[in-house]
C-alpha atoms as a PDB file:
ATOM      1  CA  UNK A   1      70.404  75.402 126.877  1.00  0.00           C
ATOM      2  CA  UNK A   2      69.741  71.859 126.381  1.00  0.00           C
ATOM      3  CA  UNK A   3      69.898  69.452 129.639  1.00  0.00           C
ATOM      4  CA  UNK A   4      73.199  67.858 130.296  1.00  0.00           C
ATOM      5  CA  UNK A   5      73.110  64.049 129.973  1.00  0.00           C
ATOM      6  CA  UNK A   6      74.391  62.061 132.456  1.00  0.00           C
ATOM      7  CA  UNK A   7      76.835  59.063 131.643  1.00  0.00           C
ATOM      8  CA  UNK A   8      75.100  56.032 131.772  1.00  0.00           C
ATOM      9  CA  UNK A   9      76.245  52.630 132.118  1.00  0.00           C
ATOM     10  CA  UNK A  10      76.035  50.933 128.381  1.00  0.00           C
ATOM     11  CA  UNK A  11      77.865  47.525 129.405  1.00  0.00           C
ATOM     12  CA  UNK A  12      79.177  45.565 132.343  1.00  0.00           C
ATOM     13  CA  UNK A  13      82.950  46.077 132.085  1.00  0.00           C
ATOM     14  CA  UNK A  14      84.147  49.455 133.544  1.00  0.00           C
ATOM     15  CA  UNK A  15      87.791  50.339 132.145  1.00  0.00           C
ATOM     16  CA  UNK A  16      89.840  52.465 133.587  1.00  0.00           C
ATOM     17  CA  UNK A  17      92.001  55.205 131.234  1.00  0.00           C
ATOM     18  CA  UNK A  18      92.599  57.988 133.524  1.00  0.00           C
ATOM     19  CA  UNK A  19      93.400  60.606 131.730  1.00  0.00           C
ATOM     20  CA  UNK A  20      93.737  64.501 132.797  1.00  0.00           C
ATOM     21  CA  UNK A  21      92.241  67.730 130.681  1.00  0.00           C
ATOM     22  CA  UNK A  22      95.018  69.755 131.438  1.00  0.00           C
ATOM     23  CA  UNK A  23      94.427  73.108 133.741  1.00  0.00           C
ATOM     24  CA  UNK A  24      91.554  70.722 135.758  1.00  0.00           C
ATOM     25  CA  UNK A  25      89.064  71.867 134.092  1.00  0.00           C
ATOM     26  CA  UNK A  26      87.839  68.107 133.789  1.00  0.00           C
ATOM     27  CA  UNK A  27      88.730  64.483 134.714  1.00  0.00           C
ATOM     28  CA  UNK A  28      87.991  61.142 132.948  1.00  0.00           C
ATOM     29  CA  UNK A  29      88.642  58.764 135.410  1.00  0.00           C
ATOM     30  CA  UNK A  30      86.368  55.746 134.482  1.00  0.00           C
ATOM     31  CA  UNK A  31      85.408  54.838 131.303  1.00  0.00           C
ATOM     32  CA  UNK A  32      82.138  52.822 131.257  1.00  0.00           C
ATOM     33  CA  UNK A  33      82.367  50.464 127.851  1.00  0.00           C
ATOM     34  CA  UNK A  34      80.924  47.540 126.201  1.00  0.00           C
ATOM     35  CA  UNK A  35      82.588  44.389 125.660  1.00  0.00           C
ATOM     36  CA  UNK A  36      81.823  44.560 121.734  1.00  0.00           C
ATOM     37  CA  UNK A  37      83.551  41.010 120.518  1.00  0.00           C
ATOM     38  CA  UNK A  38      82.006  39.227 123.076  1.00  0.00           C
ATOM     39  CA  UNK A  39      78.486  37.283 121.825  1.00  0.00           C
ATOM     40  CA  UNK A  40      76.317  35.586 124.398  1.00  0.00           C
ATOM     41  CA  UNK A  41      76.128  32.077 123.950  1.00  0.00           C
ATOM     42  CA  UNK A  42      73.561  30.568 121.576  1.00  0.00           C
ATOM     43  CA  UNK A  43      72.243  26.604 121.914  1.00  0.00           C
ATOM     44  CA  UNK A  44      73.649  24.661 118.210  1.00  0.00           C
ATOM     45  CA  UNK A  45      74.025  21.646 117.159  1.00  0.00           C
ATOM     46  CA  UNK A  46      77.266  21.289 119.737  1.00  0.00           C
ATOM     47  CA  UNK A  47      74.716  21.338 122.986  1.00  0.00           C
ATOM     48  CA  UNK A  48      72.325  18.438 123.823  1.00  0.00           C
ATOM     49  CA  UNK A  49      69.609  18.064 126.426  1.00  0.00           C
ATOM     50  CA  UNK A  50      70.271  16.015 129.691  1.00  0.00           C
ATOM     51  CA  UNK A  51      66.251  15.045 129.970  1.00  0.00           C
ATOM     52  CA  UNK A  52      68.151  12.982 133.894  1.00  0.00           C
ATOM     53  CA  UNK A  53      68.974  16.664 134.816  1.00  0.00           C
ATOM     54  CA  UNK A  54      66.302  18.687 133.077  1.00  0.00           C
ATOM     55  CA  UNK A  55      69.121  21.277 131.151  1.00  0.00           C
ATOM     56  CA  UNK A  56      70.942  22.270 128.548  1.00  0.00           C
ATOM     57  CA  UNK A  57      74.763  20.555 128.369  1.00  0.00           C
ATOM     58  CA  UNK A  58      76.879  22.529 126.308  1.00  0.00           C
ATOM     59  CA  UNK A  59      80.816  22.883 125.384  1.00  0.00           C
ATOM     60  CA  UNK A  60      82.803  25.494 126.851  1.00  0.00           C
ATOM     61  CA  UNK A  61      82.066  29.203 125.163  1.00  0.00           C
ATOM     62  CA  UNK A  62      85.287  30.712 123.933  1.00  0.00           C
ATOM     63  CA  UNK A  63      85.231  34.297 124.138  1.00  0.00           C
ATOM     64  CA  UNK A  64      88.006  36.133 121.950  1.00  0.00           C
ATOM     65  CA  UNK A  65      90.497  38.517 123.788  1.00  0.00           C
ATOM     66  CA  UNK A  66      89.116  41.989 124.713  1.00  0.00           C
ATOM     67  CA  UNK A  67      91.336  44.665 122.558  1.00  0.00           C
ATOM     68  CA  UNK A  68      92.872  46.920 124.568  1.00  0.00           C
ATOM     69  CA  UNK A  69      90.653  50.566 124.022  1.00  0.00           C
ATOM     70  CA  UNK A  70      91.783  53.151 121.271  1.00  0.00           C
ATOM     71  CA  UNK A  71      93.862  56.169 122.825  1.00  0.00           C
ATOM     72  CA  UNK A  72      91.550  59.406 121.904  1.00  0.00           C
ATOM     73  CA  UNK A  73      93.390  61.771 124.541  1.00  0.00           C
ATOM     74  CA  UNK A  74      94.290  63.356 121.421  1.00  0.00           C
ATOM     75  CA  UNK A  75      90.993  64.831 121.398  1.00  0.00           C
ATOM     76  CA  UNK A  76      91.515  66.645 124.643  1.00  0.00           C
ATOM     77  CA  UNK A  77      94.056  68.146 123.599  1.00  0.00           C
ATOM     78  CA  UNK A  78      92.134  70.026 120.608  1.00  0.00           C
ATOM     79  CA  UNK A  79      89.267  70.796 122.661  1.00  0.00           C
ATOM     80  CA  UNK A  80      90.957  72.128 125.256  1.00  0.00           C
ATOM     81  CA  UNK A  81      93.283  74.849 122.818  1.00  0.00           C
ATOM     82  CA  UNK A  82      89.925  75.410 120.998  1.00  0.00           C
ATOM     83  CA  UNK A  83      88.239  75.777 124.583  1.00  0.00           C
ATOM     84  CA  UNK A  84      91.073  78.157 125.707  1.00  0.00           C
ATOM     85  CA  UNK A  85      90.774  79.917 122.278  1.00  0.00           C
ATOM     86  CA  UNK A  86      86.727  80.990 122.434  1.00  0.00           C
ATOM     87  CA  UNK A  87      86.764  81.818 125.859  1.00  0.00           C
ATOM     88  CA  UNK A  88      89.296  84.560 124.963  1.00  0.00           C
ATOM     89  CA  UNK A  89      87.897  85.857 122.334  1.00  0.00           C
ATOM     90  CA  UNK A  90      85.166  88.199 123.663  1.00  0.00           C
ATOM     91  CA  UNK A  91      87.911  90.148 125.415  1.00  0.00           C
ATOM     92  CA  UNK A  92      90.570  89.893 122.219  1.00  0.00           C
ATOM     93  CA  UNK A  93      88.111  91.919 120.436  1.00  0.00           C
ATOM     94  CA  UNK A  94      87.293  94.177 122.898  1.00  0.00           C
ATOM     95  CA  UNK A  95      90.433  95.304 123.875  1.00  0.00           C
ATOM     96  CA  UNK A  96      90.972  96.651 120.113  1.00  0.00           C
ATOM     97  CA  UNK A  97      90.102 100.755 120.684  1.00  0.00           C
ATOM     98  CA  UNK A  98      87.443 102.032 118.115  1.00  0.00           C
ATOM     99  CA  UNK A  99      88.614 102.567 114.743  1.00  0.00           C
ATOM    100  CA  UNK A 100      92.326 100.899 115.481  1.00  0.00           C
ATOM    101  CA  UNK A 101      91.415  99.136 111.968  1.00  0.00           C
ATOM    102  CA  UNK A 102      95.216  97.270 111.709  1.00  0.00           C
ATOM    103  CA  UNK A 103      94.594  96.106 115.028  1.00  0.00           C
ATOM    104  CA  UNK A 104      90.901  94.455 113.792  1.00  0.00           C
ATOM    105  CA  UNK A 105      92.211  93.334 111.207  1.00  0.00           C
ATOM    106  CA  UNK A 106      94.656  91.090 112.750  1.00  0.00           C
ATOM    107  CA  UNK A 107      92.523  89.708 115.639  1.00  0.00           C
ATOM    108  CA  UNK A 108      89.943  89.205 112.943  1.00  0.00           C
ATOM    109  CA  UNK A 109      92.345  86.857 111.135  1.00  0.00           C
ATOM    110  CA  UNK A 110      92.684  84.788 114.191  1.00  0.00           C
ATOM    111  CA  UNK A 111      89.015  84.721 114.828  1.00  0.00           C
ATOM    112  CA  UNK A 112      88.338  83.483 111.130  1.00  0.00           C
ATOM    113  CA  UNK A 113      91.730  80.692 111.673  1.00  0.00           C
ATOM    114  CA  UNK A 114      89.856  79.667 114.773  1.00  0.00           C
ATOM    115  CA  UNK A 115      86.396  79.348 113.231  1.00  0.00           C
ATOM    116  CA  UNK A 116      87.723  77.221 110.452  1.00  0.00           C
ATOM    117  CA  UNK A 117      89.050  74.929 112.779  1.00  0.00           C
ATOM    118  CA  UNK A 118      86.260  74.326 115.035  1.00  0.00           C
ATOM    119  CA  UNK A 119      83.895  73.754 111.603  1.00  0.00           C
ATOM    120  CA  UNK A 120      86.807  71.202 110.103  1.00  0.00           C
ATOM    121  CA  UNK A 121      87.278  69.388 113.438  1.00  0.00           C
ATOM    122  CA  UNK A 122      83.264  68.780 113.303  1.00  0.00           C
ATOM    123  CA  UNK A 123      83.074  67.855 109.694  1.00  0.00           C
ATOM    124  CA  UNK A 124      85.742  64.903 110.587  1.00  0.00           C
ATOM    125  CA  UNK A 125      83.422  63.966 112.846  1.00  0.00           C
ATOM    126  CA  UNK A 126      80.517  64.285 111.384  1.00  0.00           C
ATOM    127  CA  UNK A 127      81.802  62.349 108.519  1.00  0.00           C
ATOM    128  CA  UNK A 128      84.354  59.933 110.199  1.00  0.00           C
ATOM    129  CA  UNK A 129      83.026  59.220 113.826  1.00  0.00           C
ATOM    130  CA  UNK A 130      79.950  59.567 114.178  1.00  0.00           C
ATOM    131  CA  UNK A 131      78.508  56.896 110.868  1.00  0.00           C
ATOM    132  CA  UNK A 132      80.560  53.997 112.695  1.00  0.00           C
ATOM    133  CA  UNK A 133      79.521  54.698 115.942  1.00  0.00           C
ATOM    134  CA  UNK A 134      75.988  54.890 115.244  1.00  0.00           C
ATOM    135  CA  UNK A 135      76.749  51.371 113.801  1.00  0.00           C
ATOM    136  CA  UNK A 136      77.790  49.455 116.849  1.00  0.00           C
ATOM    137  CA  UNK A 137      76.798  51.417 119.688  1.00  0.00           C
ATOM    138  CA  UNK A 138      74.388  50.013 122.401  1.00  0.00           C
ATOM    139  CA  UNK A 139      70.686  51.283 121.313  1.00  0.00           C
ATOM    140  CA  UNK A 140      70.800  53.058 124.861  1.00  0.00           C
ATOM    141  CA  UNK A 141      73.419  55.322 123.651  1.00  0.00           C
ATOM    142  CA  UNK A 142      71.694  56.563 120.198  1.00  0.00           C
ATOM    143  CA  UNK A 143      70.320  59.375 122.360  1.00  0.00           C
ATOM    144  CA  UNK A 144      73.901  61.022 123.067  1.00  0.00           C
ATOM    145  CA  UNK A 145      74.779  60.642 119.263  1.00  0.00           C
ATOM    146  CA  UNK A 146      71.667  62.620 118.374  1.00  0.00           C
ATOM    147  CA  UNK A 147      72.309  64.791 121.076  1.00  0.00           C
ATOM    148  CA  UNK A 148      75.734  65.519 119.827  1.00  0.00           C
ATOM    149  CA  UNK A 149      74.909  65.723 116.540  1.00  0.00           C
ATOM    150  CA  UNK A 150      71.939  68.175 116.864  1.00  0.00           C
ATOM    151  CA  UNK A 151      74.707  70.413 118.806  1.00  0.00           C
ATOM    152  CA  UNK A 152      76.812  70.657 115.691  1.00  0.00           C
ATOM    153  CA  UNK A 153      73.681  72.015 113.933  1.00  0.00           C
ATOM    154  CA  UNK A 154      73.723  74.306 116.392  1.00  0.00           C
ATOM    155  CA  UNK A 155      76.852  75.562 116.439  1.00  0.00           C
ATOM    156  CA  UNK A 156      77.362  75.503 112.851  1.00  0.00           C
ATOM    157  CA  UNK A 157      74.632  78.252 112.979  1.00  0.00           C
ATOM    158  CA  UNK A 158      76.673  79.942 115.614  1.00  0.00           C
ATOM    159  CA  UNK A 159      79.303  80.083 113.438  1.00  0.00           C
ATOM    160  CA  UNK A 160      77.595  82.028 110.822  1.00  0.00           C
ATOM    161  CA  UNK A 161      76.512  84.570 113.048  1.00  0.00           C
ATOM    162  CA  UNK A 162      80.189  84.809 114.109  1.00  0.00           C
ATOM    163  CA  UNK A 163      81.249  85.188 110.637  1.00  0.00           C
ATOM    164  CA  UNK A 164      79.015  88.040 109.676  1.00  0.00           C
ATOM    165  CA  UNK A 165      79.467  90.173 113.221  1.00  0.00           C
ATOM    166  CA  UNK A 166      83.248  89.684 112.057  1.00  0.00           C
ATOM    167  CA  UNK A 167      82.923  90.848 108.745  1.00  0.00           C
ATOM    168  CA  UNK A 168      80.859  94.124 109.668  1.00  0.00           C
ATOM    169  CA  UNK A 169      83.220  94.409 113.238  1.00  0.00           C
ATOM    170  CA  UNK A 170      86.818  94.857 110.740  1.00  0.00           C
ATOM    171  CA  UNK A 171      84.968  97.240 108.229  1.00  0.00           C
ATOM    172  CA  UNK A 172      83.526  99.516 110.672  1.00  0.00           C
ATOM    173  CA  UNK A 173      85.982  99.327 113.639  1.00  0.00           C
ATOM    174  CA  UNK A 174      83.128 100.766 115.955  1.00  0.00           C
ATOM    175  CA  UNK A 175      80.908 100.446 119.019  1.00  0.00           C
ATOM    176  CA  UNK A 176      77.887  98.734 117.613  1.00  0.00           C
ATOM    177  CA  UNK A 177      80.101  95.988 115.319  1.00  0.00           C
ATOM    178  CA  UNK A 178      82.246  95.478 118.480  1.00  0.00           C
ATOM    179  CA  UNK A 179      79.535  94.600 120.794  1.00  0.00           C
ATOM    180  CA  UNK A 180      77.824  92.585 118.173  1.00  0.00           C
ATOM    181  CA  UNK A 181      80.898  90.649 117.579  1.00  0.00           C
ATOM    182  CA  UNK A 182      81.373  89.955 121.435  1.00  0.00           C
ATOM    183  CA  UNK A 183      77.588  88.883 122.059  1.00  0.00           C
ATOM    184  CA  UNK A 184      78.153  86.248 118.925  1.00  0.00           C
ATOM    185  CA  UNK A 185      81.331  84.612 120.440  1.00  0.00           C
ATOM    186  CA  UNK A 186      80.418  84.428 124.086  1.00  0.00           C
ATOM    187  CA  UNK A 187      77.454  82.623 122.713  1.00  0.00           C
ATOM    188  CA  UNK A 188      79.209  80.108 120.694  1.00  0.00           C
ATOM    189  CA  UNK A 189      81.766  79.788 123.666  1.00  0.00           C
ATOM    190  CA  UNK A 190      78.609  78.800 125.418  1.00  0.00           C
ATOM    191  CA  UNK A 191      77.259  76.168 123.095  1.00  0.00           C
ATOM    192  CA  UNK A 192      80.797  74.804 122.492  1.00  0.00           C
ATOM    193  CA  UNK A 193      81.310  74.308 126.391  1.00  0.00           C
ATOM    194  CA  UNK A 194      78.465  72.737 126.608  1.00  0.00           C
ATOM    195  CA  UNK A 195      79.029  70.263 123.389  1.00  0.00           C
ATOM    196  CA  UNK A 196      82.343  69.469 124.505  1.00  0.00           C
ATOM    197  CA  UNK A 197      81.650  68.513 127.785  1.00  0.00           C
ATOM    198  CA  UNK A 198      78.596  65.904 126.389  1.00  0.00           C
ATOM    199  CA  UNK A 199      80.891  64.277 124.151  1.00  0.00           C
ATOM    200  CA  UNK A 200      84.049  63.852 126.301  1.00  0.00           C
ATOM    201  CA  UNK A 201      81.551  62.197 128.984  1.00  0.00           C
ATOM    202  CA  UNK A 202      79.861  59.920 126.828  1.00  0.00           C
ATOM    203  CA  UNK A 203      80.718  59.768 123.754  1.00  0.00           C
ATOM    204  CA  UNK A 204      84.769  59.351 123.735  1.00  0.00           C
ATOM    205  CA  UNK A 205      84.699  56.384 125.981  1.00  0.00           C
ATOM    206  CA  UNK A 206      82.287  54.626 123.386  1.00  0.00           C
ATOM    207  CA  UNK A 207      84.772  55.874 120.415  1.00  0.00           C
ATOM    208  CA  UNK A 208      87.402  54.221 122.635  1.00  0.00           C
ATOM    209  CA  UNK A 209      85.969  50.640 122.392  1.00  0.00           C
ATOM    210  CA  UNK A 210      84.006  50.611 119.446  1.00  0.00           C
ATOM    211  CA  UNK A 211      86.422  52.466 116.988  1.00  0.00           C
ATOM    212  CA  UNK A 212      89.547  50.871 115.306  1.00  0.00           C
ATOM    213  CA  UNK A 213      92.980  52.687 115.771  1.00  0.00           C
ATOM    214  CA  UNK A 214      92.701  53.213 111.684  1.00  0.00           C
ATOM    215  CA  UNK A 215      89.559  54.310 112.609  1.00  0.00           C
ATOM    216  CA  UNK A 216      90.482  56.819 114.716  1.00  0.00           C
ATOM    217  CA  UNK A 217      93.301  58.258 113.355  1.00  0.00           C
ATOM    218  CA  UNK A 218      91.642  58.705 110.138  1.00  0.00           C
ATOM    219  CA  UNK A 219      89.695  61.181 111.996  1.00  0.00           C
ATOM    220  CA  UNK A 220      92.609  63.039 113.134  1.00  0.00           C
ATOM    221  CA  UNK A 221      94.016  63.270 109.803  1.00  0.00           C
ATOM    222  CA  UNK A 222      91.008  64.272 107.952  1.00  0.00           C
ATOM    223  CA  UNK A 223      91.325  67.626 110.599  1.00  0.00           C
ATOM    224  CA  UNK A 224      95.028  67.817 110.234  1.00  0.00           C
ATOM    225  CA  UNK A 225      94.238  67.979 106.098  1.00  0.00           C
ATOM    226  CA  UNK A 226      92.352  70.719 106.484  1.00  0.00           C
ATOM    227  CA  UNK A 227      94.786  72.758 108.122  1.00  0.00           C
ATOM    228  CA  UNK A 228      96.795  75.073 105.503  1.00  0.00           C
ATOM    229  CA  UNK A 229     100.246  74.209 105.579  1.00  0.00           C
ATOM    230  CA  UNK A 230     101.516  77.873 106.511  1.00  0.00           C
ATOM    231  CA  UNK A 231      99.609  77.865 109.951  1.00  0.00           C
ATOM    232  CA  UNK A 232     100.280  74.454 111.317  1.00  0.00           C
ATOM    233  CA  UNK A 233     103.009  75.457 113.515  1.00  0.00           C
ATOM    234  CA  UNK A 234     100.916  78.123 115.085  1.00  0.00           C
ATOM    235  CA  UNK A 235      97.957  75.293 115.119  1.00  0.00           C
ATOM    236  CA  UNK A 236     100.090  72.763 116.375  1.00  0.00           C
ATOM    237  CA  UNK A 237     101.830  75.079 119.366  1.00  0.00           C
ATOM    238  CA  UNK A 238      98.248  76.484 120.430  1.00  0.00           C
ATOM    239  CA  UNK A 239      97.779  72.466 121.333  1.00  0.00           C
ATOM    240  CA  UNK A 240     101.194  72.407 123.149  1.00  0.00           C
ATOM    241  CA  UNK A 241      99.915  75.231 125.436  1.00  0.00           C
ATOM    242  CA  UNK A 242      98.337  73.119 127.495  1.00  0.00           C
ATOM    243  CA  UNK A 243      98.681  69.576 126.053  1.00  0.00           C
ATOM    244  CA  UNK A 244     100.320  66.504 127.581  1.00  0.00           C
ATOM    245  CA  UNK A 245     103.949  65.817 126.028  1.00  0.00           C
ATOM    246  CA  UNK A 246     102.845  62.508 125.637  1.00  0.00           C
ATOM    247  CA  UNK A 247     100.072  62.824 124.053  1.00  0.00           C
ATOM    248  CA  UNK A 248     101.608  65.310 121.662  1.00  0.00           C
ATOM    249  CA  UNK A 249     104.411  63.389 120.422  1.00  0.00           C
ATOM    250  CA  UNK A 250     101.896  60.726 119.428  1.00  0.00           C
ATOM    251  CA  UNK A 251      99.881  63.392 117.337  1.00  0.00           C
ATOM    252  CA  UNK A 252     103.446  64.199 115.241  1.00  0.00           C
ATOM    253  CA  UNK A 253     103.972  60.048 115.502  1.00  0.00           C
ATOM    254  CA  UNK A 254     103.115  60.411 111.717  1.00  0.00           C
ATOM    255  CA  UNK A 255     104.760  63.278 110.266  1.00  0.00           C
ATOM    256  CA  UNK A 256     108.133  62.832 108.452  1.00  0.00           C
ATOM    257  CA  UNK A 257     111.095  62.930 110.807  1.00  0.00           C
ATOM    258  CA  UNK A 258     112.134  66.749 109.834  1.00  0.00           C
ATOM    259  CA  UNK A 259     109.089  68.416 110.748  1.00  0.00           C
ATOM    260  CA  UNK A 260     108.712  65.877 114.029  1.00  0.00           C
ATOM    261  CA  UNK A 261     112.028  67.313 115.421  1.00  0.00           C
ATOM    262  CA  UNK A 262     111.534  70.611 114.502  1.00  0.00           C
ATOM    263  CA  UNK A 263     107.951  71.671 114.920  1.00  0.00           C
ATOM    264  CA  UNK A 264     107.713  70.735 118.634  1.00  0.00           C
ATOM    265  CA  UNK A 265     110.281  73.197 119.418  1.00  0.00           C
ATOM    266  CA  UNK A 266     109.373  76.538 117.023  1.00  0.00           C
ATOM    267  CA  UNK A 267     105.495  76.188 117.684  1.00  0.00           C
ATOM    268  CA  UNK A 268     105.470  76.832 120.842  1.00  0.00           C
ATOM    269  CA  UNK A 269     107.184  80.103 120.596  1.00  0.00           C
ATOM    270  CA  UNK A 270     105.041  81.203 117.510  1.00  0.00           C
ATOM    271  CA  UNK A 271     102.097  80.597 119.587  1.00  0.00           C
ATOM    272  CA  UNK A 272     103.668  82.531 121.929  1.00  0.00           C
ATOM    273  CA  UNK A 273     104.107  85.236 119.772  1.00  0.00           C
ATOM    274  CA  UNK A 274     100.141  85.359 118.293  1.00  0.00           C
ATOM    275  CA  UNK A 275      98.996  85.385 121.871  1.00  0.00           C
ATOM    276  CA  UNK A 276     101.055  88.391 122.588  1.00  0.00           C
ATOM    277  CA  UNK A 277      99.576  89.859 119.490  1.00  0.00           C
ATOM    278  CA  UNK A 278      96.049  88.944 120.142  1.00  0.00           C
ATOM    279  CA  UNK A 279      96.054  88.819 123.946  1.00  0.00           C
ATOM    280  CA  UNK A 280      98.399  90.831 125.278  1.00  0.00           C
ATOM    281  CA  UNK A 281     100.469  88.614 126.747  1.00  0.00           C
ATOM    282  CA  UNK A 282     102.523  84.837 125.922  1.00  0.00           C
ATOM    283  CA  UNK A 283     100.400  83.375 128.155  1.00  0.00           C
ATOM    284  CA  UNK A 284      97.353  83.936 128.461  1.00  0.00           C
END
């Protein structure tokens, strides 16, 4: 396993946002940032020399208003069902008895629904987040880009192998495919941890400050695209497991106002229903 970064001071302005992972599994409390629109202060044609007192006299600098930082809580929220999801996984699959093939079947459908959405939720980024804030980032902070980004790579590959072990695990229903497929996810449970801890440390508070709301929420779309229209109830109410209210109603802030009133109430009960399904129980 790669060595965890530590956050790292990349400016001189500490904001606070402090926001909650829900269950406790994490707290942001202080987000370290960089005051991006302000420029230090460059001698022109406005600043003369005082040779009586041996310095510079210059007009006052004007420094334009800080923005207030973009809200990416909505992130949490998706790492935390996806999180939730791969942790349970190992045992979803072996709880299926040998050769129960309509049982496979279905928990294989939820591993593949899963799968897809990790890989889309990365390709937004890879495509959407990352370019800009390679861009306008401190130098300092390059490292826990590349970091990040060599951890897709890795999990990408991860994903693969889950794919395959899947495939083989719902045609032969047996021992060997079972414990294959269980190896597979508890490793990409393990690399995902790991990834999503790095990038909620350090890399969210610099998308907070150096990203534009359009910015962001471009990247939220691009994931929300991807999802087929049948499943985004289920999608939506595996976020509303554990999500903050708030935070939720901002993620529907978009949708037309028929499928904002309704979806918050019937996803949370077809979530309800898949975990049953795939768990064993509404709440797992």
């Amino acid at each position: 396993m790669a060595t965890m970064l530590r956050p790292e001071p990349v400016g001189e302005n500490p904001r606070f946002l402090g926001w909650d992972r829900p269950g406790g599994r994490r707290r942001l409390d202080a987000m370290t940032t960089t005051n991006a629109l302000e420029s230090r202060h460059r001698h022109d044609s406005r600043c003369w020399w005082d040779h009586l007192q041996a310095g510079w006299v210059c007009p006052p600098v004007t420094r334009t208003p800080e923005r207030p930082p973009v809200d990416v809580r909505d992130m949490l929220v998706v790492h935390t069902a996806l999180l939730r999801e791969f942790r349970l996984a190992p045992a979803a699959v072996g709880r299926v008895a040998l050769g129960d093939r309509r049982r496979a079947a279905a928990v294989g459908k939820h591993l593949r629904l899963l799968c897809d959405l990790l890989h889309h939720h990365h390709q937004g980024e890879d495509e959407l987040l990352w370019p800009p804030l390679r861009d306008r980032v401190p130098h300092a902070a390059l490292a826990r880009l590349e970091a990040a980004e060599a951890q897709h790579v890795e999990i990408d590959a991860a994903l693969d192998r889950v794919a395959a072990a899947r495939r083989t695990w719902t045609a032969t229903v047996d021992a060997a495919g079972r414990d294959a497929l269980v190896t597979t996810l508890s490793d990409l449970h393990g690399l995902l941890a790991e990834h999503l801890d790095l990038e909620e440390r350090t890399l969210l508070p610099l998308a907070a400050v150096h990203l534009t709301e359009a910015e962001w929420a471009a990247v939220g779309e691009a994931g929300a695209a991807a999802v087929p229209k049948p499943v985004l109830p289920l999608v939506f109410g595996m976020f509303a497991y554990e999500g903050d209210p708030e935070v939720l109603a901002t993620m529907l802030a978009a949708a037309p106002a028929l499928p904002r009133a309704i979806v918050p109430r019937i996803a949370p009960r077809i979530y309800a229903r898949r975990a049953v399904r795939i768990h064993g129980t509404a709440r797992p």
